[in-house]
PDB file of N, CA and C in Angstrom:
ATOM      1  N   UNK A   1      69.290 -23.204   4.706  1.00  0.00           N
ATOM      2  CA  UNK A   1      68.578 -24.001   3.734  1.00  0.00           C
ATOM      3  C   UNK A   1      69.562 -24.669   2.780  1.00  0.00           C
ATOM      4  N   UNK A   2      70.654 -24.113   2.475  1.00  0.00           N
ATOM      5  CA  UNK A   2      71.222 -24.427   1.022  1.00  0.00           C
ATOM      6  C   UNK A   2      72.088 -25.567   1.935  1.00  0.00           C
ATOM      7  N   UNK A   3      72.424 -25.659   2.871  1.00  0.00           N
ATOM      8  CA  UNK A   3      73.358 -26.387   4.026  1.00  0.00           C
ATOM      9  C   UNK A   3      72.833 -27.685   3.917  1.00  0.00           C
ATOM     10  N   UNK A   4      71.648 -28.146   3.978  1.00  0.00           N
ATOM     11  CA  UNK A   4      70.710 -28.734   4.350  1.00  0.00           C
ATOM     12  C   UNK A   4      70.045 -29.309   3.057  1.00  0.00           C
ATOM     13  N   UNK A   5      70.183 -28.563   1.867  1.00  0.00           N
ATOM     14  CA  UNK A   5      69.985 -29.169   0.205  1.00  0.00           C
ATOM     15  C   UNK A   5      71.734 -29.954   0.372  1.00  0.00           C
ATOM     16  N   UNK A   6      72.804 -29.448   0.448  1.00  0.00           N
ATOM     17  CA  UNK A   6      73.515 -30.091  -0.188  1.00  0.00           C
ATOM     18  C   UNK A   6      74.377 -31.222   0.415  1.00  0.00           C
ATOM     19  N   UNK A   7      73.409 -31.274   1.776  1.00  0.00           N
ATOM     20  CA  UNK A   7      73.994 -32.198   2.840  1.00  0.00           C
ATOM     21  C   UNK A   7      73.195 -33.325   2.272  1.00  0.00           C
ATOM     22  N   UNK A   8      71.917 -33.096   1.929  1.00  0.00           N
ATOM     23  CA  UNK A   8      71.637 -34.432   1.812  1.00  0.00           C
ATOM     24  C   UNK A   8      71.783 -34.930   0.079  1.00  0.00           C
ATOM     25  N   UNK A   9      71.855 -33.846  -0.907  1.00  0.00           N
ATOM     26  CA  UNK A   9      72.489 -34.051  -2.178  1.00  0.00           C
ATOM     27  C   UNK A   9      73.416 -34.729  -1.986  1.00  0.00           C
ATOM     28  N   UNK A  10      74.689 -34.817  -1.139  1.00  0.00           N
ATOM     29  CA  UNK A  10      75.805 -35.202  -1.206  1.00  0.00           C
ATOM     30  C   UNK A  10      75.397 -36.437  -1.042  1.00  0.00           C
ATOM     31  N   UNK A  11      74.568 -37.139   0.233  1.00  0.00           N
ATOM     32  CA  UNK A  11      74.461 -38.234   0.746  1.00  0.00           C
ATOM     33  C   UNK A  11      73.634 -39.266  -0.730  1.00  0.00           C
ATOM     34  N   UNK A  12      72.762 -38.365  -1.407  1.00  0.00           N
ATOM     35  CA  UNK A  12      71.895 -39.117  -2.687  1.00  0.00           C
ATOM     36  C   UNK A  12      73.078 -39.034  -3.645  1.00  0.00           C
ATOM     37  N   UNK A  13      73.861 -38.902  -3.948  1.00  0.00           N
ATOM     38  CA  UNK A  13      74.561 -38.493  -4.622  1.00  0.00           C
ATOM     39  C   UNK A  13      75.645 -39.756  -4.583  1.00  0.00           C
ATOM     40  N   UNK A  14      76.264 -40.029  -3.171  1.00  0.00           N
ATOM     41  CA  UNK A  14      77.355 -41.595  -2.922  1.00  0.00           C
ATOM     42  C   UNK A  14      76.525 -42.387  -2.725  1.00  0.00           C
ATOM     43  N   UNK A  15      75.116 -41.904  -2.597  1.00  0.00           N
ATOM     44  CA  UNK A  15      74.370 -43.819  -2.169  1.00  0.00           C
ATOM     45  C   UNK A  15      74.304 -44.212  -3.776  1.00  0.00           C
ATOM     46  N   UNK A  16      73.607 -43.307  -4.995  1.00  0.00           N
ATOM     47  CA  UNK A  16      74.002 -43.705  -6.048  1.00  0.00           C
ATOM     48  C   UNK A  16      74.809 -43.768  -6.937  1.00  0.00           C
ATOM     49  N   UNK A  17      76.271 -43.169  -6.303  1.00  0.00           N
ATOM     50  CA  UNK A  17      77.413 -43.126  -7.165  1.00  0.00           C
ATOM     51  C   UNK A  17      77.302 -42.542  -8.310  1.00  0.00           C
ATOM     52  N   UNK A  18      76.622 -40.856  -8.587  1.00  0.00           N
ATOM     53  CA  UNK A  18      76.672 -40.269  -9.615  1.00  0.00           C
ATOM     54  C   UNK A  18      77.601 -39.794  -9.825  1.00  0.00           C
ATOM     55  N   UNK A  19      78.688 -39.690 -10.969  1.00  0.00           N
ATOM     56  CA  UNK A  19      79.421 -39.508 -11.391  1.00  0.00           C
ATOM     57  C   UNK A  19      79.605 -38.164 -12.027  1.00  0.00           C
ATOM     58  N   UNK A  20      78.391 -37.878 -12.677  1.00  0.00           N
ATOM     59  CA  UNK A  20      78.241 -36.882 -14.084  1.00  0.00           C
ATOM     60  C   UNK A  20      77.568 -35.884 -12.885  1.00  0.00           C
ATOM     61  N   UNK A  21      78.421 -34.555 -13.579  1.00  0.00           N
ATOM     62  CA  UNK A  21      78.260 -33.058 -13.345  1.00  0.00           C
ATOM     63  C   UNK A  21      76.481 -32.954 -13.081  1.00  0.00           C
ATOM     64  N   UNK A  22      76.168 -32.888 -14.742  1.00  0.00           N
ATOM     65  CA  UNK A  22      74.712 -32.835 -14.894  1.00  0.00           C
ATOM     66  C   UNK A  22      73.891 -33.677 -14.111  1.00  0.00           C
ATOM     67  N   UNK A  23      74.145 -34.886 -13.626  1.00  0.00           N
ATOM     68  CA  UNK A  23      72.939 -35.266 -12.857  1.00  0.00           C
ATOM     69  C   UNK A  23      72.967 -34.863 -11.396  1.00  0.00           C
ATOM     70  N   UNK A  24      74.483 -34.585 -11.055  1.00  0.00           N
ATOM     71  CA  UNK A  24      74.778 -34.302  -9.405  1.00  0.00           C
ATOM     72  C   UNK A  24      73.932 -32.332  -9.784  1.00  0.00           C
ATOM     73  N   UNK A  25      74.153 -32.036 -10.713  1.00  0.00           N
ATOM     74  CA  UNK A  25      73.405 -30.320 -10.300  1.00  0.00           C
ATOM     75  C   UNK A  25      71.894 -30.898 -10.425  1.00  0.00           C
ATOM     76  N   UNK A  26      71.006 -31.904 -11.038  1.00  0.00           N
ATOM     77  CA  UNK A  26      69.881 -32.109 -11.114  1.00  0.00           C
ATOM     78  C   UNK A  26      69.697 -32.365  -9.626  1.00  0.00           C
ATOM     79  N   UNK A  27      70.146 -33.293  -9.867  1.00  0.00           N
ATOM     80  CA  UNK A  27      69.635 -33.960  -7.955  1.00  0.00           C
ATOM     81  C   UNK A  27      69.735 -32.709  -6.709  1.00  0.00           C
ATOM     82  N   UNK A  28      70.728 -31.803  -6.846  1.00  0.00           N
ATOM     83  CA  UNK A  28      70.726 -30.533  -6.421  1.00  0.00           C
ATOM     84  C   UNK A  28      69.331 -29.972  -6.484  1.00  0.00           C
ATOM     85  N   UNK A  29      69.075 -29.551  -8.134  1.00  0.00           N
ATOM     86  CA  UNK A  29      68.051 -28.730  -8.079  1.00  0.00           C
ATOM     87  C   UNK A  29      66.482 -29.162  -7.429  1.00  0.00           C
ATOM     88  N   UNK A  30      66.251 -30.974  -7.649  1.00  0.00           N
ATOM     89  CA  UNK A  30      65.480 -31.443  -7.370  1.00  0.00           C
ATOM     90  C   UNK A  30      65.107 -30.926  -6.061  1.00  0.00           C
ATOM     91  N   UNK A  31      66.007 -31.117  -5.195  1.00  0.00           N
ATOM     92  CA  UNK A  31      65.908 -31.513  -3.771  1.00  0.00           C
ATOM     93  C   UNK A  31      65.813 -29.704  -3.024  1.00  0.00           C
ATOM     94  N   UNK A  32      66.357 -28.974  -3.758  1.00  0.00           N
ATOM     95  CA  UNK A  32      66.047 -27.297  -3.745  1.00  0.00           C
ATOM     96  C   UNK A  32      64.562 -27.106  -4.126  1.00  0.00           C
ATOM     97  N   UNK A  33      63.745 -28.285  -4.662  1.00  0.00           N
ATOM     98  CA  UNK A  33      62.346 -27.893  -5.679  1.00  0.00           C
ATOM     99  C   UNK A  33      61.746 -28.411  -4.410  1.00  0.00           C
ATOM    100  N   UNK A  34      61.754 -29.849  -3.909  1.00  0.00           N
ATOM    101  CA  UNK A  34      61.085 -30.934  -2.991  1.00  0.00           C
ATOM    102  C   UNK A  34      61.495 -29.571  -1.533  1.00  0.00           C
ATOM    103  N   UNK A  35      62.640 -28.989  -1.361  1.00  0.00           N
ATOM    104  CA  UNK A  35      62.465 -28.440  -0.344  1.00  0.00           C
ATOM    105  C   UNK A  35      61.431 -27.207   0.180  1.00  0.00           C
ATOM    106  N   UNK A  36      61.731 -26.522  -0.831  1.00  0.00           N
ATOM    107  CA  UNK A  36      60.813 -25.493  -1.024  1.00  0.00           C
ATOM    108  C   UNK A  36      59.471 -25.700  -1.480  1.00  0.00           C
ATOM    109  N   UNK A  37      59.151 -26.245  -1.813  1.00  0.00           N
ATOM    110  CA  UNK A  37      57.759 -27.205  -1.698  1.00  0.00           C
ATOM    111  C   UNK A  37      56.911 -27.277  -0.547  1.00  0.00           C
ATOM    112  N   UNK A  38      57.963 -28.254   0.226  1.00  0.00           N
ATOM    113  CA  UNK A  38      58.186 -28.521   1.981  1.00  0.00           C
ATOM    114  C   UNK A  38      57.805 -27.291   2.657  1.00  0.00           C
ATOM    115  N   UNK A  39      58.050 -26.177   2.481  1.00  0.00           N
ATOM    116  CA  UNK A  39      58.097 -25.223   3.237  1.00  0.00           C
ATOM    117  C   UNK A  39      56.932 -24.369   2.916  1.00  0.00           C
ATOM    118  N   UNK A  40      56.449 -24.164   1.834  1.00  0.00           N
ATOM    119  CA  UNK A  40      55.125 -23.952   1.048  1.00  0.00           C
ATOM    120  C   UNK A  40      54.042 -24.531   1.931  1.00  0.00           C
ATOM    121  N   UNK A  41      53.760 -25.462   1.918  1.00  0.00           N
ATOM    122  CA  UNK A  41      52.797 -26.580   2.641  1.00  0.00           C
ATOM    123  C   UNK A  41      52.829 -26.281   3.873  1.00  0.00           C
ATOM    124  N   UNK A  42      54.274 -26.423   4.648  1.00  0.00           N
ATOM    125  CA  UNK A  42      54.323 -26.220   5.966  1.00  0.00           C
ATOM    126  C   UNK A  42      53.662 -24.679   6.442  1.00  0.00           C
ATOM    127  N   UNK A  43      54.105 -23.670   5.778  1.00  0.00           N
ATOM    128  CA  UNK A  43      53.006 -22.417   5.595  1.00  0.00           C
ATOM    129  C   UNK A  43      52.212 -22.116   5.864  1.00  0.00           C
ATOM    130  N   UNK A  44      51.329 -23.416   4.410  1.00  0.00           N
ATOM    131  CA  UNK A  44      49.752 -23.054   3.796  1.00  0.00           C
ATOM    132  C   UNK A  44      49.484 -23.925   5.690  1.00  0.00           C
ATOM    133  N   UNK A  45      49.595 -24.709   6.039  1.00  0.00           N
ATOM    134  CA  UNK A  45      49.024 -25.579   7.038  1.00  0.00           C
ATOM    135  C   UNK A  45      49.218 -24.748   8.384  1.00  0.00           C
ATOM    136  N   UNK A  46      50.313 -24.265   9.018  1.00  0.00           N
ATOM    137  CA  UNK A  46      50.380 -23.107   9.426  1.00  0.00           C
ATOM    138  C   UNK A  46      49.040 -22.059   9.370  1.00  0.00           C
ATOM    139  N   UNK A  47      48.533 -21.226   8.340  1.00  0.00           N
ATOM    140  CA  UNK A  47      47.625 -20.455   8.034  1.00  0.00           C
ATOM    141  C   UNK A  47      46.052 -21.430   7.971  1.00  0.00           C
ATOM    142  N   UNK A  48      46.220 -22.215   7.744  1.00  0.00           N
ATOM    143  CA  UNK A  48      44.864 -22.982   7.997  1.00  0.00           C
ATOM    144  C   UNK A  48      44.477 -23.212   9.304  1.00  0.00           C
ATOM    145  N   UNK A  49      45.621 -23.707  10.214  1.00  0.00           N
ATOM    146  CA  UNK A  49      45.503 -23.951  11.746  1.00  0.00           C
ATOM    147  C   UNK A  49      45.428 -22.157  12.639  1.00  0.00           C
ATOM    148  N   UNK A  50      45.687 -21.544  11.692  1.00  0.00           N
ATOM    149  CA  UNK A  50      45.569 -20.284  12.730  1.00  0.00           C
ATOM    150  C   UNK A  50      44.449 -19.663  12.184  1.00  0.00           C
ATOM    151  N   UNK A  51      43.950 -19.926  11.225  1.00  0.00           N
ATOM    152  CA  UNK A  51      42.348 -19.518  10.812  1.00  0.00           C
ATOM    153  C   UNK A  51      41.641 -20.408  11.378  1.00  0.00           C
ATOM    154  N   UNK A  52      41.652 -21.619  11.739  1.00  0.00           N
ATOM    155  CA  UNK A  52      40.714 -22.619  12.631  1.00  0.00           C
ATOM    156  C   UNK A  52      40.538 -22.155  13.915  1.00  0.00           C
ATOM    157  N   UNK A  53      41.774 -22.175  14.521  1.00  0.00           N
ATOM    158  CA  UNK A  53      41.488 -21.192  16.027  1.00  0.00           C
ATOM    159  C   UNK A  53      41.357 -20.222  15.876  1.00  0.00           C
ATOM    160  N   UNK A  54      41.410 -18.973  14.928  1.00  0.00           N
ATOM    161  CA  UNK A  54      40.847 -18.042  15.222  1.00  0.00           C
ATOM    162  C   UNK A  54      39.429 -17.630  15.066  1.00  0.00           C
ATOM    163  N   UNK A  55      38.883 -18.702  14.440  1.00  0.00           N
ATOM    164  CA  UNK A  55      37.276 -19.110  14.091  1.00  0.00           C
ATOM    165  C   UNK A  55      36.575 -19.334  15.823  1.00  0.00           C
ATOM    166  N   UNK A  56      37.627 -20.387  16.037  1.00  0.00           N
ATOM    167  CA  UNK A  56      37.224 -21.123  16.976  1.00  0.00           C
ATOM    168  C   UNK A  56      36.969 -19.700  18.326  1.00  0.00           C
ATOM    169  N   UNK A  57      38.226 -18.464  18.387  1.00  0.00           N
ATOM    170  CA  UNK A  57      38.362 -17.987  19.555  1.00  0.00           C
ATOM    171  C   UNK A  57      36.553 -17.092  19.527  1.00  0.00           C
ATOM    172  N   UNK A  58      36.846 -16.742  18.211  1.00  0.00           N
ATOM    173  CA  UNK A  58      35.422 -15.923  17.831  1.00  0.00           C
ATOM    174  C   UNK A  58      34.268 -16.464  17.831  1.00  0.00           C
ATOM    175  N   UNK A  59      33.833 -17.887  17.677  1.00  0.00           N
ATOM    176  CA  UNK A  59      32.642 -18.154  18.318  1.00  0.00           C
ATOM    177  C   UNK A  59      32.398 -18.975  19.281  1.00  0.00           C
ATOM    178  N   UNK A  60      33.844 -18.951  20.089  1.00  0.00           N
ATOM    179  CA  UNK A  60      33.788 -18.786  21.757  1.00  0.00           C
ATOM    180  C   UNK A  60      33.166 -17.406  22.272  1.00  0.00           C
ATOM    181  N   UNK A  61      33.515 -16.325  21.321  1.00  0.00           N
ATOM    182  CA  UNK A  61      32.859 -14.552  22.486  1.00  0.00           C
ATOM    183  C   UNK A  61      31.798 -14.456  21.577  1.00  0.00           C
ATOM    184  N   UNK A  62      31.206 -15.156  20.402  1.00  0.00           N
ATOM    185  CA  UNK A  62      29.967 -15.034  20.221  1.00  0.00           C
ATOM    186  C   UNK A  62      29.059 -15.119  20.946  1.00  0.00           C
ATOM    187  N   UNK A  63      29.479 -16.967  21.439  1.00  0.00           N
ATOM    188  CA  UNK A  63      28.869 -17.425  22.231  1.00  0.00           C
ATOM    189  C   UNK A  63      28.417 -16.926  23.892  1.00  0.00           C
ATOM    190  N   UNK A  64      29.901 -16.267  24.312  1.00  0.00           N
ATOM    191  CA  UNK A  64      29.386 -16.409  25.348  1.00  0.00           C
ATOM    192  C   UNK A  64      28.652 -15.058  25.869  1.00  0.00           C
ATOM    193  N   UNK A  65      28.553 -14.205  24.598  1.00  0.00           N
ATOM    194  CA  UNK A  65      27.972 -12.669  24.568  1.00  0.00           C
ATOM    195  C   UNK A  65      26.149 -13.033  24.408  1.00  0.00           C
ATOM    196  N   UNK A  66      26.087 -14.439  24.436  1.00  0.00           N
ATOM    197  CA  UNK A  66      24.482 -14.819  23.611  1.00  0.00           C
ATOM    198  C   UNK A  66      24.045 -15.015  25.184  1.00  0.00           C
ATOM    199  N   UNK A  67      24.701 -15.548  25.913  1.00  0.00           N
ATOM    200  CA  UNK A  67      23.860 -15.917  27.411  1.00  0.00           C
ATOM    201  C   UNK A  67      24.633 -14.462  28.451  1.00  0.00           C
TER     202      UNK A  67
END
């Protein structure tokens, strides 16, 4: 993860030619906030799609316990 924050920090970092300490650790922390964020979501969506099919598997043997 941290490989992957500061690979692309580096790259935001020469496209805008930040100079100053403080904004290169902001843009750091930003992109540590936006990542983990990323991964939050990816998660929650994760757990939504495996509660959908598992809805789904269960009133497949509802169903087919009714006929």
């Amino acid at each position: 993860m941290n490989a992957i924050i500061d690979t692309n920090a580096k790259k935001i970092i020469e496209l805008l030619d930040v100079k100053d300490p403080g904004i290169k650790n902001q843009i750091v922390l930003l992109l540590a906030e936006a990542f983990e964020t990323g991964v939050e979501n990816g998660i929650k969506k994760g757990q939504e799609q495996a509660l959908k099919e598992a809805t789904k598997a269960i009133t497949s043997l509802i169903e087919q316990d009714t006929y």
